[in-house]
N, C-alpha and C. Protein backbone atom coordinates (compact mmCIF):
# COMPACT_ATOMS: atom_id res chain seq x y z
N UNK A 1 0.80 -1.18 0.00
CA UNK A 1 0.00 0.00 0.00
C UNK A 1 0.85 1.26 0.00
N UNK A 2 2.22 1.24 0.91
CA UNK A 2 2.97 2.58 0.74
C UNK A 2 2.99 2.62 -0.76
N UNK A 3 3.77 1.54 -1.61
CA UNK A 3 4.55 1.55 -2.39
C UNK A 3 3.03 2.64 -3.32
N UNK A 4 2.29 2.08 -3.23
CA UNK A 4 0.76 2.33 -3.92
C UNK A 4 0.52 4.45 -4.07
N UNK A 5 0.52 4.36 -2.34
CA UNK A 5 0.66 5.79 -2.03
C UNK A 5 2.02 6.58 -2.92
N UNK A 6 2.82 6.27 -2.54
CA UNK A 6 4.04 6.82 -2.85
C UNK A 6 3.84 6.77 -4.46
N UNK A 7 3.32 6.16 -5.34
CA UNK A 7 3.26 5.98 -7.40
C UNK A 7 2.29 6.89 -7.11
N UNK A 8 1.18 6.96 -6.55
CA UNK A 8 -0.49 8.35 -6.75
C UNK A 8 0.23 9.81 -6.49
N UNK A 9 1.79 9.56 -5.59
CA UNK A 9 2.02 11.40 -5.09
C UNK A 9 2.79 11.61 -6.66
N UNK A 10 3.40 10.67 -6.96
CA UNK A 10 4.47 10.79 -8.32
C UNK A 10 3.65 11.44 -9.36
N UNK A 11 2.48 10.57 -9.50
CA UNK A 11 1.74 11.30 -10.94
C UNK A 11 1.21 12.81 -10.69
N UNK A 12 1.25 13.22 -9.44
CA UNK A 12 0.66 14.88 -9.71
C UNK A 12 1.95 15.66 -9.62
N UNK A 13 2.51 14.96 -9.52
CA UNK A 13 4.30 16.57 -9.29
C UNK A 13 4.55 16.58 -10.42
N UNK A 14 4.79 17.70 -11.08
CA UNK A 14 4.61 18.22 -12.87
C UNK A 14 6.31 18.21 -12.77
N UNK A 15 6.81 18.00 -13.79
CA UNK A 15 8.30 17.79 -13.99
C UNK A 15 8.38 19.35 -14.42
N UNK A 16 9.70 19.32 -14.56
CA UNK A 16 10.12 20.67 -14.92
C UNK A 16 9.76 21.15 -16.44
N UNK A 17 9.18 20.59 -17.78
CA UNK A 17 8.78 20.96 -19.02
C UNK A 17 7.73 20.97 -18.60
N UNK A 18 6.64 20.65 -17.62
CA UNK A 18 5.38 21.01 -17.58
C UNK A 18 5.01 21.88 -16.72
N UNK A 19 6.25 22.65 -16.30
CA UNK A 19 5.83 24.00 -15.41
C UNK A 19 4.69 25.12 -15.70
N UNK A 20 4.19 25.64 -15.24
CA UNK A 20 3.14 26.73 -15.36
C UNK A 20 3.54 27.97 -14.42
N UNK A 21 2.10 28.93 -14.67
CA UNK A 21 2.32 30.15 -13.92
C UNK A 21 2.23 29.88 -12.51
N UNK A 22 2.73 30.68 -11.50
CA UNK A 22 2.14 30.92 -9.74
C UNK A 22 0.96 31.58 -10.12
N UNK A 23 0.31 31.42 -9.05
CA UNK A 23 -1.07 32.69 -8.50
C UNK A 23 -0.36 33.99 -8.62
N UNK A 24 0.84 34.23 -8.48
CA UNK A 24 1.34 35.85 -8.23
C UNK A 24 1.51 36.12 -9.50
N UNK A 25 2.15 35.12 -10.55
CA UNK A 25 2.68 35.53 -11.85
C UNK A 25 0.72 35.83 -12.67
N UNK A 26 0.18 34.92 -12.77
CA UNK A 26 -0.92 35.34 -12.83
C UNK A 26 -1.76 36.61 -12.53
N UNK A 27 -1.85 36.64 -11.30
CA UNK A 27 -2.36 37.79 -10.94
C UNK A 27 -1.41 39.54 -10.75
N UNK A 28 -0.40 39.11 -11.40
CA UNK A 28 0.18 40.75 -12.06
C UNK A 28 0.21 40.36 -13.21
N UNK A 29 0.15 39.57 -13.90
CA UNK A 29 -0.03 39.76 -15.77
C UNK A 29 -1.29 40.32 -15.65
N UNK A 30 -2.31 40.31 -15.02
CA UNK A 30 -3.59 40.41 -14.93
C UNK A 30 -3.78 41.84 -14.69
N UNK A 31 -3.48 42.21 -13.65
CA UNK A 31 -3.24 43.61 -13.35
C UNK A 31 -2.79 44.45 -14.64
N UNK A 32 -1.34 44.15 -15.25
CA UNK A 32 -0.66 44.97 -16.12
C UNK A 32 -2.00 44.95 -17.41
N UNK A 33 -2.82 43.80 -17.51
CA UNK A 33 -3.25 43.61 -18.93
C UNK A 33 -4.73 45.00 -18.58
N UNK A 34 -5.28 45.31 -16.97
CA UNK A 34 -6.35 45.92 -16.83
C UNK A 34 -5.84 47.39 -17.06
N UNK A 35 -4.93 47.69 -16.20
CA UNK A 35 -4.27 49.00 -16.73
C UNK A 35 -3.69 49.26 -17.96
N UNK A 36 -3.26 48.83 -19.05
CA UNK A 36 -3.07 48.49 -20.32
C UNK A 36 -4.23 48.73 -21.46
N UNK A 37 -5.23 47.91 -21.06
CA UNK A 37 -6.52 48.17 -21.71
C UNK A 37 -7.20 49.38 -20.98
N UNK A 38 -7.04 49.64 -19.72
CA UNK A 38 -7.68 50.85 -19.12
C UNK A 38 -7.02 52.01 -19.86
N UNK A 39 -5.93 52.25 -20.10
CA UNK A 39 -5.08 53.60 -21.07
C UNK A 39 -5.24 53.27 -22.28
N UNK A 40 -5.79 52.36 -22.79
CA UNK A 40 -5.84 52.41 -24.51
C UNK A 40 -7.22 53.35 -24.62
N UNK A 41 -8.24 52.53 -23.45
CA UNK A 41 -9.44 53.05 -24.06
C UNK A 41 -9.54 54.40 -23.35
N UNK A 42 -8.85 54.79 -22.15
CA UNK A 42 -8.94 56.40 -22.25
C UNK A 42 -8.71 57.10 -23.67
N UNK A 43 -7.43 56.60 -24.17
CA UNK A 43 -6.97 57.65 -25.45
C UNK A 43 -7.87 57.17 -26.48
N UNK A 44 -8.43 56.39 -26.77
CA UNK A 44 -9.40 56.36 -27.55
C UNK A 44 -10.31 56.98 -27.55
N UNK A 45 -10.88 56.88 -26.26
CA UNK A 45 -12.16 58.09 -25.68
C UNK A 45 -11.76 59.63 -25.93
N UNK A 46 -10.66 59.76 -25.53
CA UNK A 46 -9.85 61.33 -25.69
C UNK A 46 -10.06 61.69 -27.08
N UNK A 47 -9.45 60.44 -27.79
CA UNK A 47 -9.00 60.73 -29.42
C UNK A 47 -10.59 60.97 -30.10
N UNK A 48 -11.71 60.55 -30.12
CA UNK A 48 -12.99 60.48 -30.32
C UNK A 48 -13.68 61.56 -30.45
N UNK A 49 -13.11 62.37 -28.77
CA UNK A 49 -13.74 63.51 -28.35
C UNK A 49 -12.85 64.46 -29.02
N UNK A 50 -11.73 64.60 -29.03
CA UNK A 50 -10.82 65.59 -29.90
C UNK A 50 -11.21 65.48 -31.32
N UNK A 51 -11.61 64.43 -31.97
CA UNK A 51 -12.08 64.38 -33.42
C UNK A 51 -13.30 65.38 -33.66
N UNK A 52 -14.22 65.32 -32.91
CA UNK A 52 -15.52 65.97 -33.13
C UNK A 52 -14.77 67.81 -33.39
N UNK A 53 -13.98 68.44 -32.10
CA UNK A 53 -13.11 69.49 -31.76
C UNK A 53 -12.40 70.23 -33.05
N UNK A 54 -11.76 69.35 -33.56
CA UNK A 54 -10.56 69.18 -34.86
C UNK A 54 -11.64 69.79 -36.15
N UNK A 55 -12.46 68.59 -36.43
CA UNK A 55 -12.94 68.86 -37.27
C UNK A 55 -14.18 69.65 -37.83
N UNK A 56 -14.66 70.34 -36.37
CA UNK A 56 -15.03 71.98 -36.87
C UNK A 56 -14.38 73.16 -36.56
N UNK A 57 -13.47 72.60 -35.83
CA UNK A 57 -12.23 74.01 -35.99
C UNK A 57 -11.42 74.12 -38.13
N UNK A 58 -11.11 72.76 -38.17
CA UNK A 58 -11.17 72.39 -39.97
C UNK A 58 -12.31 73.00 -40.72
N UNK A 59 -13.63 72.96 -40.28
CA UNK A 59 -14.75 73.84 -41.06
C UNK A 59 -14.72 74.59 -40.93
N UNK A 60 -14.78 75.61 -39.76
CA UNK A 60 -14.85 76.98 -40.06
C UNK A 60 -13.45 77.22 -40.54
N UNK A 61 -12.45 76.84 -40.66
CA UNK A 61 -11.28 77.85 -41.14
C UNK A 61 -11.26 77.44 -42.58
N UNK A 62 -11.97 76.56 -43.26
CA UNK A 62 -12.20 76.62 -44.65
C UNK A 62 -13.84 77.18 -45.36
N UNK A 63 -14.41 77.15 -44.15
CA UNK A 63 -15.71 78.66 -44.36
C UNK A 63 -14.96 79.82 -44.41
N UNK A 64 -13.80 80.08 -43.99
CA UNK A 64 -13.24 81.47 -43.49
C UNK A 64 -12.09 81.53 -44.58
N UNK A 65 -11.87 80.39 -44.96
CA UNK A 65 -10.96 80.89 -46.57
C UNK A 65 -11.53 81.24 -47.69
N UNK A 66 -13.00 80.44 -47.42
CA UNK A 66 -14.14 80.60 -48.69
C UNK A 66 -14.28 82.72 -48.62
N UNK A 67 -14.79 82.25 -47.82
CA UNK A 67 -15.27 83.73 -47.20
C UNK A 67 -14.55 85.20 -48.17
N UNK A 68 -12.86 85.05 -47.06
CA UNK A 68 -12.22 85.71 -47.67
C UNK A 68 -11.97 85.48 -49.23
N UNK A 69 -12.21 84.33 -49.81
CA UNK A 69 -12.00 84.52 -51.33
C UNK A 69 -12.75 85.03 -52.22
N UNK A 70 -14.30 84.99 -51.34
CA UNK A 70 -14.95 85.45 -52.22
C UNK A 70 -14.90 87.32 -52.07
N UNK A 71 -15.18 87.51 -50.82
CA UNK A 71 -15.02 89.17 -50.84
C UNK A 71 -13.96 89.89 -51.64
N UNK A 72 -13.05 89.11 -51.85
CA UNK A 72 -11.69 89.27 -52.40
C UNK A 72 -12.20 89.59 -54.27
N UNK A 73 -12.68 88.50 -54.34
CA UNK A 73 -13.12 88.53 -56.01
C UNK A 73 -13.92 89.22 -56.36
N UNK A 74 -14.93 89.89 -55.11
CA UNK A 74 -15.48 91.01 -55.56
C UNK A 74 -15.25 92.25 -55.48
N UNK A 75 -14.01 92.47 -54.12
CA UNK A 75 -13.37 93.74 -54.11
C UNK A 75 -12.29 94.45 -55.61
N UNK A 76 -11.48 93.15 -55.47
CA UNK A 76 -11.13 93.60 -56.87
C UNK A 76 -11.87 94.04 -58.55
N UNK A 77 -12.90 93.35 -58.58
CA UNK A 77 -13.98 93.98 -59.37
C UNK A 77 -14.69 95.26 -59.17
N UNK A 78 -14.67 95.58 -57.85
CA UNK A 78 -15.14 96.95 -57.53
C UNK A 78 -14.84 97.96 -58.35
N UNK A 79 -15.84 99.32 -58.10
CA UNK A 79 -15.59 100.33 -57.83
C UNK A 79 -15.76 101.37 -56.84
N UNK A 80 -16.55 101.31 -56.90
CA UNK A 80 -17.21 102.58 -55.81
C UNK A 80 -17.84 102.38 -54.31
N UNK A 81 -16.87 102.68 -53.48
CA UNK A 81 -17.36 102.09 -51.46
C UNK A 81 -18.55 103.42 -51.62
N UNK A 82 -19.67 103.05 -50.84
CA UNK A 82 -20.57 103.90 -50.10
C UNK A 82 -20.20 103.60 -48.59
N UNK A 83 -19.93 102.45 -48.08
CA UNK A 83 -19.82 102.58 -46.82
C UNK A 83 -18.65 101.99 -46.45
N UNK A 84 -17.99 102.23 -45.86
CA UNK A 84 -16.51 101.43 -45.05
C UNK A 84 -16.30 101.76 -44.01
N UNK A 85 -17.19 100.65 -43.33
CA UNK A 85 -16.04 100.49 -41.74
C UNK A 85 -15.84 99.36 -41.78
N UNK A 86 -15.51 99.01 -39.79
CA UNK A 86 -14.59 97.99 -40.31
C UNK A 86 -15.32 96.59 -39.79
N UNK A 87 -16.90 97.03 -39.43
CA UNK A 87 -17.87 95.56 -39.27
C UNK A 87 -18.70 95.81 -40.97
N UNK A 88 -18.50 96.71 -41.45
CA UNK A 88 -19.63 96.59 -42.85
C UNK A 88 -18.99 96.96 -44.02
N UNK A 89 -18.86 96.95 -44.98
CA UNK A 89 -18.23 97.54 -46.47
C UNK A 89 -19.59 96.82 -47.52
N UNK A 90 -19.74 98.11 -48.23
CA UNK A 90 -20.95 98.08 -49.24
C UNK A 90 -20.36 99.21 -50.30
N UNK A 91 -20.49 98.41 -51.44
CA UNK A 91 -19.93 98.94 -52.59
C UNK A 91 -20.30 98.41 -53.68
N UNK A 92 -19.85 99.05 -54.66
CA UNK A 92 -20.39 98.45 -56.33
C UNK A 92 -19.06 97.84 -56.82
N UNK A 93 -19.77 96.66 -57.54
CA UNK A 93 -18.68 95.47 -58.36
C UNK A 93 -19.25 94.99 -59.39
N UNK A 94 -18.38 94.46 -60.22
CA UNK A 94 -19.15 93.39 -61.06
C UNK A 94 -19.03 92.23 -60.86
N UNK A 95 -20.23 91.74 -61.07
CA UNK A 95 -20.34 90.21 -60.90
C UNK A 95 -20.88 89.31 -62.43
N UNK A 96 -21.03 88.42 -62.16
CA UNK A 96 -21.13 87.64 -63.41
C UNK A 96 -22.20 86.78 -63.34
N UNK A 97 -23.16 87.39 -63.46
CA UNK A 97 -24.67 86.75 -63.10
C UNK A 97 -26.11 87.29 -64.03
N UNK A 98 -27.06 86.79 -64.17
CA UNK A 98 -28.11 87.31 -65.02
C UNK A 98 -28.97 88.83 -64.59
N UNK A 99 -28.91 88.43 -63.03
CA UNK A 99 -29.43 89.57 -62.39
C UNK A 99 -28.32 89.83 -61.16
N UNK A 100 -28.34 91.15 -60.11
CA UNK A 100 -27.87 91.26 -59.16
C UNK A 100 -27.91 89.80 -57.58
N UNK A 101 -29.12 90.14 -57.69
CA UNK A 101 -30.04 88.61 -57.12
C UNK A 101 -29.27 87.45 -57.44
N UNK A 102 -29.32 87.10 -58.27
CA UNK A 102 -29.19 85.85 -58.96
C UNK A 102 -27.87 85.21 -59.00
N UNK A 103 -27.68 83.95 -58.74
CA UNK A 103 -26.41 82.97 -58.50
C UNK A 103 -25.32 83.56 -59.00
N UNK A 104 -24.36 83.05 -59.08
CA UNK A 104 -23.16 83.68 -59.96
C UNK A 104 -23.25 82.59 -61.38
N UNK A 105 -22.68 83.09 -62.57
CA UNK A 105 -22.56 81.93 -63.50
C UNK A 105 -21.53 82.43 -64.47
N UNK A 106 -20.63 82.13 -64.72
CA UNK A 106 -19.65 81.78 -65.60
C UNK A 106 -19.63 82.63 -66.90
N UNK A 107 -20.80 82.26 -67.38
CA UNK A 107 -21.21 82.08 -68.60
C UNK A 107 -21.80 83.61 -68.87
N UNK A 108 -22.57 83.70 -67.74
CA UNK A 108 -23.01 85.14 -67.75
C UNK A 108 -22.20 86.58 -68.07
N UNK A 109 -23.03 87.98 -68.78
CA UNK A 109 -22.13 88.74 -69.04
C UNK A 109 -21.81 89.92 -67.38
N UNK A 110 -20.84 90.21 -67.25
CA UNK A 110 -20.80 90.84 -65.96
C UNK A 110 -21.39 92.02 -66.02
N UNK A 111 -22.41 92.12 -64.82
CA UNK A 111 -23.06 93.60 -64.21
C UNK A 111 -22.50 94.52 -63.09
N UNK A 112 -22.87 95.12 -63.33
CA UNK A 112 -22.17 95.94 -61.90
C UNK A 112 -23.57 96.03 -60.74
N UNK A 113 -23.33 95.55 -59.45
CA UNK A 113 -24.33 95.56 -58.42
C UNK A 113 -24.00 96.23 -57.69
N UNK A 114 -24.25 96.61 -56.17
CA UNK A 114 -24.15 96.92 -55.10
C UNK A 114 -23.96 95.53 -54.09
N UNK A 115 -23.21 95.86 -53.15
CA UNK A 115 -22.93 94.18 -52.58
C UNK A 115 -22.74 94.82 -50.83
N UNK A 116 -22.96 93.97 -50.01
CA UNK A 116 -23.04 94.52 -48.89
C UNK A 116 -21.93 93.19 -48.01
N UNK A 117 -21.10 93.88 -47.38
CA UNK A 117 -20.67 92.06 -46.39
C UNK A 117 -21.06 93.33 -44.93
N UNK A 118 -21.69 92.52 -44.55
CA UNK A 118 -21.73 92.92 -42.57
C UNK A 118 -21.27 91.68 -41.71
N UNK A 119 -20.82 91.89 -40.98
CA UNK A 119 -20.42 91.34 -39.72
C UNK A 119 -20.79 91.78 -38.30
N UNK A 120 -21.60 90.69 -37.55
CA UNK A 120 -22.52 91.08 -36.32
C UNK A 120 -22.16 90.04 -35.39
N UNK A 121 -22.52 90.12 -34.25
CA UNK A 121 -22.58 89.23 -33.11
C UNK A 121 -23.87 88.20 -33.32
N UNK A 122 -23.31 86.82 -33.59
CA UNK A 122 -24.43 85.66 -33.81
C UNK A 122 -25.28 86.00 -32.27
N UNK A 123 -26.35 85.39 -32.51
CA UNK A 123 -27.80 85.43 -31.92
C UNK A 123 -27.43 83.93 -30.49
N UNK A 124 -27.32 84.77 -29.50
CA UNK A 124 -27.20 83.53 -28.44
C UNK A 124 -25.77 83.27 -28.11
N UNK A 125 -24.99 84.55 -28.95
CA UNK A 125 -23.23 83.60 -28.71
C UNK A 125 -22.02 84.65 -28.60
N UNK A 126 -21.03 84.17 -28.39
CA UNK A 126 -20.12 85.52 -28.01
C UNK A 126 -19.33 85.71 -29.44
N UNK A 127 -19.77 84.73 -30.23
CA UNK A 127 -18.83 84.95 -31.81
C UNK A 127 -19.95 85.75 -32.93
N UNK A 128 -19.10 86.08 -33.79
CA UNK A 128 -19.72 86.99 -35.00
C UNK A 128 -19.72 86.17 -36.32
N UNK A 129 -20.46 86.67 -37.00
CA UNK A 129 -20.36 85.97 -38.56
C UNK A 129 -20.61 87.27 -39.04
N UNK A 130 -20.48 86.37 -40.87
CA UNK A 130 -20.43 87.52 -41.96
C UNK A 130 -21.25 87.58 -42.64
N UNK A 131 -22.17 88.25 -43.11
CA UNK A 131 -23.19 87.89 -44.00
C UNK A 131 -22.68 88.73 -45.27
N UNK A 132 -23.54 88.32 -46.74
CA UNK A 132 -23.02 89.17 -48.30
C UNK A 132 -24.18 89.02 -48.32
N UNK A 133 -24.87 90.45 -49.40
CA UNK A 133 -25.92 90.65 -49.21
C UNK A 133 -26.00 91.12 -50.72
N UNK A 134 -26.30 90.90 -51.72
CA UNK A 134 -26.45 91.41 -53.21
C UNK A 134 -27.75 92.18 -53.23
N UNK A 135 -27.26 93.17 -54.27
CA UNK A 135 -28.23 94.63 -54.30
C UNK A 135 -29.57 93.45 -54.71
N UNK A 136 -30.56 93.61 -54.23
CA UNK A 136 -32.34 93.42 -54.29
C UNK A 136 -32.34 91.50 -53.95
N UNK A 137 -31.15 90.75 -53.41
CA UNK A 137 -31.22 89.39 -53.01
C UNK A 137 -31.09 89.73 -51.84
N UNK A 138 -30.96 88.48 -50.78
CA UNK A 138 -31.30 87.87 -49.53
C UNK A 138 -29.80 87.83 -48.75
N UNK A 139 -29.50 87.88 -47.80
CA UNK A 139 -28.18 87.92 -46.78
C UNK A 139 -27.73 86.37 -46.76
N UNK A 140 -26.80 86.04 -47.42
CA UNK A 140 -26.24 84.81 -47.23
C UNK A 140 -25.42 84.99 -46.43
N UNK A 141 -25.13 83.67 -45.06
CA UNK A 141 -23.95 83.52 -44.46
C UNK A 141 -22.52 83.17 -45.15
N UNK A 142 -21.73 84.06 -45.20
CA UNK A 142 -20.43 83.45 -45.92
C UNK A 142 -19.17 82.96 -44.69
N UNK A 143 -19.36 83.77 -43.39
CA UNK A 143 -18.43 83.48 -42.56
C UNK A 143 -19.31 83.42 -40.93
N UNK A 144 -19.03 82.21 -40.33
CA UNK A 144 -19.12 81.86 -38.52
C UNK A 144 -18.10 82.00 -37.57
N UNK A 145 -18.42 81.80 -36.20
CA UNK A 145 -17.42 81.83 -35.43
C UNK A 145 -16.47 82.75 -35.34
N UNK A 146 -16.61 83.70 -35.74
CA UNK A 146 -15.23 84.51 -35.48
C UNK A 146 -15.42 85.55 -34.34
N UNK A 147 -14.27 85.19 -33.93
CA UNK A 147 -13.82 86.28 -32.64
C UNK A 147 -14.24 87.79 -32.70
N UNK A 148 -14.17 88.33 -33.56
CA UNK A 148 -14.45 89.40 -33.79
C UNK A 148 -15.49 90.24 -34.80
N UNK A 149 -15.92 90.86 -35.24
CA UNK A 149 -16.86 91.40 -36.10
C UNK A 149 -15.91 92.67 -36.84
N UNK A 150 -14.85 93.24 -36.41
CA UNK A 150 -13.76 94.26 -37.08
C UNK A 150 -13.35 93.21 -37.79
N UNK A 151 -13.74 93.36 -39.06
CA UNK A 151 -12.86 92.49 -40.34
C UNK A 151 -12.26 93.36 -41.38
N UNK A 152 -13.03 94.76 -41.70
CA UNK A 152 -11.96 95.61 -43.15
C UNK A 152 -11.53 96.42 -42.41
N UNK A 153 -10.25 96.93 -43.30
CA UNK A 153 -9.38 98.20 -43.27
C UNK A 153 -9.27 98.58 -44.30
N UNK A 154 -8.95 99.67 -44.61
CA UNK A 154 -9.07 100.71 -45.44
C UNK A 154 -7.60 101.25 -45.73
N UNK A 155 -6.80 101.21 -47.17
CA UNK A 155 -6.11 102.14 -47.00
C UNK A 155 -5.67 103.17 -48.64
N UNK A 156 -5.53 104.30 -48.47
CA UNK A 156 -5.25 105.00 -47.16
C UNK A 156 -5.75 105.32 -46.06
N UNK A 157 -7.19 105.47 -46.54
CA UNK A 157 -8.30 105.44 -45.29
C UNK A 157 -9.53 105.45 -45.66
N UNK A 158 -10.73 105.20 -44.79
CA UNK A 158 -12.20 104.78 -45.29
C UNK A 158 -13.23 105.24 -46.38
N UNK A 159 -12.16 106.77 -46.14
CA UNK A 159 -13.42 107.61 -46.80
C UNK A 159 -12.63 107.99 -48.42
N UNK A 160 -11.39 107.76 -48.74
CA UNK A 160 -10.52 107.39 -49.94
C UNK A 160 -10.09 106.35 -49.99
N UNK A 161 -10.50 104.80 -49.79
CA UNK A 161 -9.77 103.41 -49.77
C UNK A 161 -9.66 103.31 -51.15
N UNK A 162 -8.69 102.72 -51.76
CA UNK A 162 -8.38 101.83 -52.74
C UNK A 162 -7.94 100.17 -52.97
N UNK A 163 -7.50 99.97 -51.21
CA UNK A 163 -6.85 98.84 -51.19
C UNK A 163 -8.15 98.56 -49.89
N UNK A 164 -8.55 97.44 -49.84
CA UNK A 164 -9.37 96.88 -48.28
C UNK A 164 -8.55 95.15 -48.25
N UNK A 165 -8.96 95.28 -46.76
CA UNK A 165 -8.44 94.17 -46.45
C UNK A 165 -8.97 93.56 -45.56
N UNK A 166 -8.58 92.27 -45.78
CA UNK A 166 -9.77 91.64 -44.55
C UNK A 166 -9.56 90.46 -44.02
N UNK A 167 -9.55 91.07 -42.55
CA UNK A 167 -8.84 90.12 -41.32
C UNK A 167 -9.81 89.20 -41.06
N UNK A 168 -10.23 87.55 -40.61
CA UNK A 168 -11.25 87.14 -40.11
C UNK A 168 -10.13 86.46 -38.74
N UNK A 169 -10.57 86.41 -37.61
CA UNK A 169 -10.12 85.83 -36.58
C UNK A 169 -10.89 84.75 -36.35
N UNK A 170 -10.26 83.60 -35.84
CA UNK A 170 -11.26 82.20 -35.47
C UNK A 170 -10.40 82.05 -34.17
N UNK A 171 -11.39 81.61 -33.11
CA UNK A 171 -11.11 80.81 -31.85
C UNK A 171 -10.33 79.64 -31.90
N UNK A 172 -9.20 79.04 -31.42
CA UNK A 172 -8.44 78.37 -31.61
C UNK A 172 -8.11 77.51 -29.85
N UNK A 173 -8.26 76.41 -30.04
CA UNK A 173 -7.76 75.53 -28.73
C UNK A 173 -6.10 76.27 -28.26
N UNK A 174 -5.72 76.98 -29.25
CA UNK A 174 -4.44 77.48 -28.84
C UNK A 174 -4.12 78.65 -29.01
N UNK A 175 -5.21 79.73 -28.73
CA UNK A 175 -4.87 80.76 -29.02
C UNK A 175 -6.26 81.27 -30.38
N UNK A 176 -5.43 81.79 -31.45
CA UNK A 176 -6.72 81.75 -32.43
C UNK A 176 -6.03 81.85 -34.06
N UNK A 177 -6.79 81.76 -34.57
CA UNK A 177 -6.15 81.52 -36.01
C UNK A 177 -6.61 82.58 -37.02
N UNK A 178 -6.03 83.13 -37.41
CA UNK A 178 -6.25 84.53 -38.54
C UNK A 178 -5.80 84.22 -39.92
N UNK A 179 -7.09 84.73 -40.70
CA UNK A 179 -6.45 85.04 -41.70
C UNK A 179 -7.39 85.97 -42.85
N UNK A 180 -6.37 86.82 -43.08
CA UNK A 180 -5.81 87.77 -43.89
C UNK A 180 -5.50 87.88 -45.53
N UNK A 181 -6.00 88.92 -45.99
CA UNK A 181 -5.88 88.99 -47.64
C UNK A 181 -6.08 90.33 -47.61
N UNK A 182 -5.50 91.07 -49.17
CA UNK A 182 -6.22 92.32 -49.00
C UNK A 182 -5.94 92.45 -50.93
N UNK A 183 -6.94 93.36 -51.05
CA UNK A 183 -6.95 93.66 -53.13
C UNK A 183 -7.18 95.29 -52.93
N UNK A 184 -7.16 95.58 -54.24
CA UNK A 184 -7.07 96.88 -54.93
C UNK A 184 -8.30 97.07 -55.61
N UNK A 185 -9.45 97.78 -55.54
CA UNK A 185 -10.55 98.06 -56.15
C UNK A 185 -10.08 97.87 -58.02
N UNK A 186 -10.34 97.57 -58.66
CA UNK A 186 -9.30 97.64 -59.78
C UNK A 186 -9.79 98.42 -60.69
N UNK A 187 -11.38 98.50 -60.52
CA UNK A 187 -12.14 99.66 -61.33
C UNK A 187 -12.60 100.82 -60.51
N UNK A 188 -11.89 101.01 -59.76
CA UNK A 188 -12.28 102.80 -58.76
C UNK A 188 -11.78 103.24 -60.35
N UNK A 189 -12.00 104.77 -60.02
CA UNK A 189 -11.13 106.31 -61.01
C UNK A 189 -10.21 106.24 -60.75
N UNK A 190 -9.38 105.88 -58.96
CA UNK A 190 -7.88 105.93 -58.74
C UNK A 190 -7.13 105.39 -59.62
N UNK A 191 -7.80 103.77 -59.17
CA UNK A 191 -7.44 103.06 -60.09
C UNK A 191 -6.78 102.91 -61.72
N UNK A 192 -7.75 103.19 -62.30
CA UNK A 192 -8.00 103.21 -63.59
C UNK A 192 -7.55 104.64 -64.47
N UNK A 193 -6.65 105.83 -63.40
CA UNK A 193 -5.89 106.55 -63.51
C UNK A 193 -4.32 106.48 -64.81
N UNK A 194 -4.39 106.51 -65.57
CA UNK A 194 -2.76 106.26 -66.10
C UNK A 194 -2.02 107.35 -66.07
C-alpha cells in the first residue's frame, strides 16, 4: 500500500517541461493587462472627443478661406465704397450673373451691383459671422465663429480706400487663427488713372 501511495504522489508533481504560472505571476499579468486596456481606451475616448473638436475648428477655417476669397473677387472687381467700416463695407462690383439677385454663373455677361458684407454678433453667442448681401437678393452667411466682427481696413483710409483688407479671426484651442488677404478696387477712377 505505501509503495501504492508513494506511485499516486508521483503522478501529480509536474516535472520541470510542464511548469506553469504561480497565483502571483498570474495575478500581475492580470493587473498589467487591466491597466493596459484601461489607457488604450482612455486615449481612444480622448481621441474620439478631440475628433468631433478638430474637425469643426477644420470647417470653419475653410468657411473662413471661402469667405475671404470670395469678398476678395469682388473687391477687386469693384468700384465705388458707399460705406466702409470695419464691421460693414458696401460697394459696387461686377459680378457675373443674369441679375444682381441671382447665383453667380460663368457664362453670364458681368453687371455691376451693389454688394453689402456685414459682420454682427451671432444670436445667443459671443462669436460673430459675416453675412453678403447682393443689391435686391437675400443675406447669405459666408463666414461663422469669429472672434471678432472688425474684419476691413481701409487704405489709405475709409473715406478714400483703394486697397481693403480683410482680417477674419477664429477661436483656436491654442490661441486663435487669422487670416488675412487684401486687393485693390481695380475699377475705382484711382485706379483706372494712367
Amino acid at each position: 500500500m505505501k509503495r501504492l501511495a508513494a506511485i499516486g504522489r508521483k503522478a501529480f508533481v509536474p516535472k520541470k517541461s510542464e511548469g506553469g504560472f504561480t497565483l502571483v505571476e498570474l495575478l500581475v499579468a492580470t493587473t498589467m493587462m487591466v491597466i493596459i486596456t484601461g489607457a488604450t481606451v482612455s486615449l481612444f475616448i480622448s481621441t474620439v472627443k478631440d475628433q468631433a473638436r478638430i474637425t469643426t475648428g477644420a470647417d470653419q477655417v475653410g468657411q473662413a478661406r471661402t469667405a475671404v476669397r470670395k469678398v476678395m473677387e469682388d473687391v477687386r472687381q469693384g468700384s465705388t465704397i458707399s460705406v466702409a467700416g470695419a464691421e460693414e463695407l458696401k460697394f459696387k462690383t461686377y459680378v457675373h450673373a443674369t441679375s444682381c439677385a441671382s447665383s453667380p454663373s460663368a457664362s453670364a455677361t458681368a453687371i455691376q451691383c451693389t454688394v453689402t458684407y456685414k459682420c454682427e454678433k451671432e444670436t445667443s453667442k459671443t462669436t460673430y459671422q459675416c453675412t453678403r448681401t447682393p443689391e435686391g437678393g437675400s443675406a447669405v452667411t459666408v463666414a461663422t465663429g469669429l472672434s471678432s466682427g472688425s474684419v476691413f481696413t481701409y487704405t489709405p483710409n475709409s473715406t478714400s480706400a483703394t486697397f481693403i483688407t480683410v482680417k477674419l479671426v477664429l477661436p483656436a484651442s491654442s490661441g486663435t487663427t487669422t487670416l488675412e488677404n487684401g486687393a485693390a478696387l481695380r475699377n475705382s477712377a484711382t485706379n483706372l488713372s494712367y
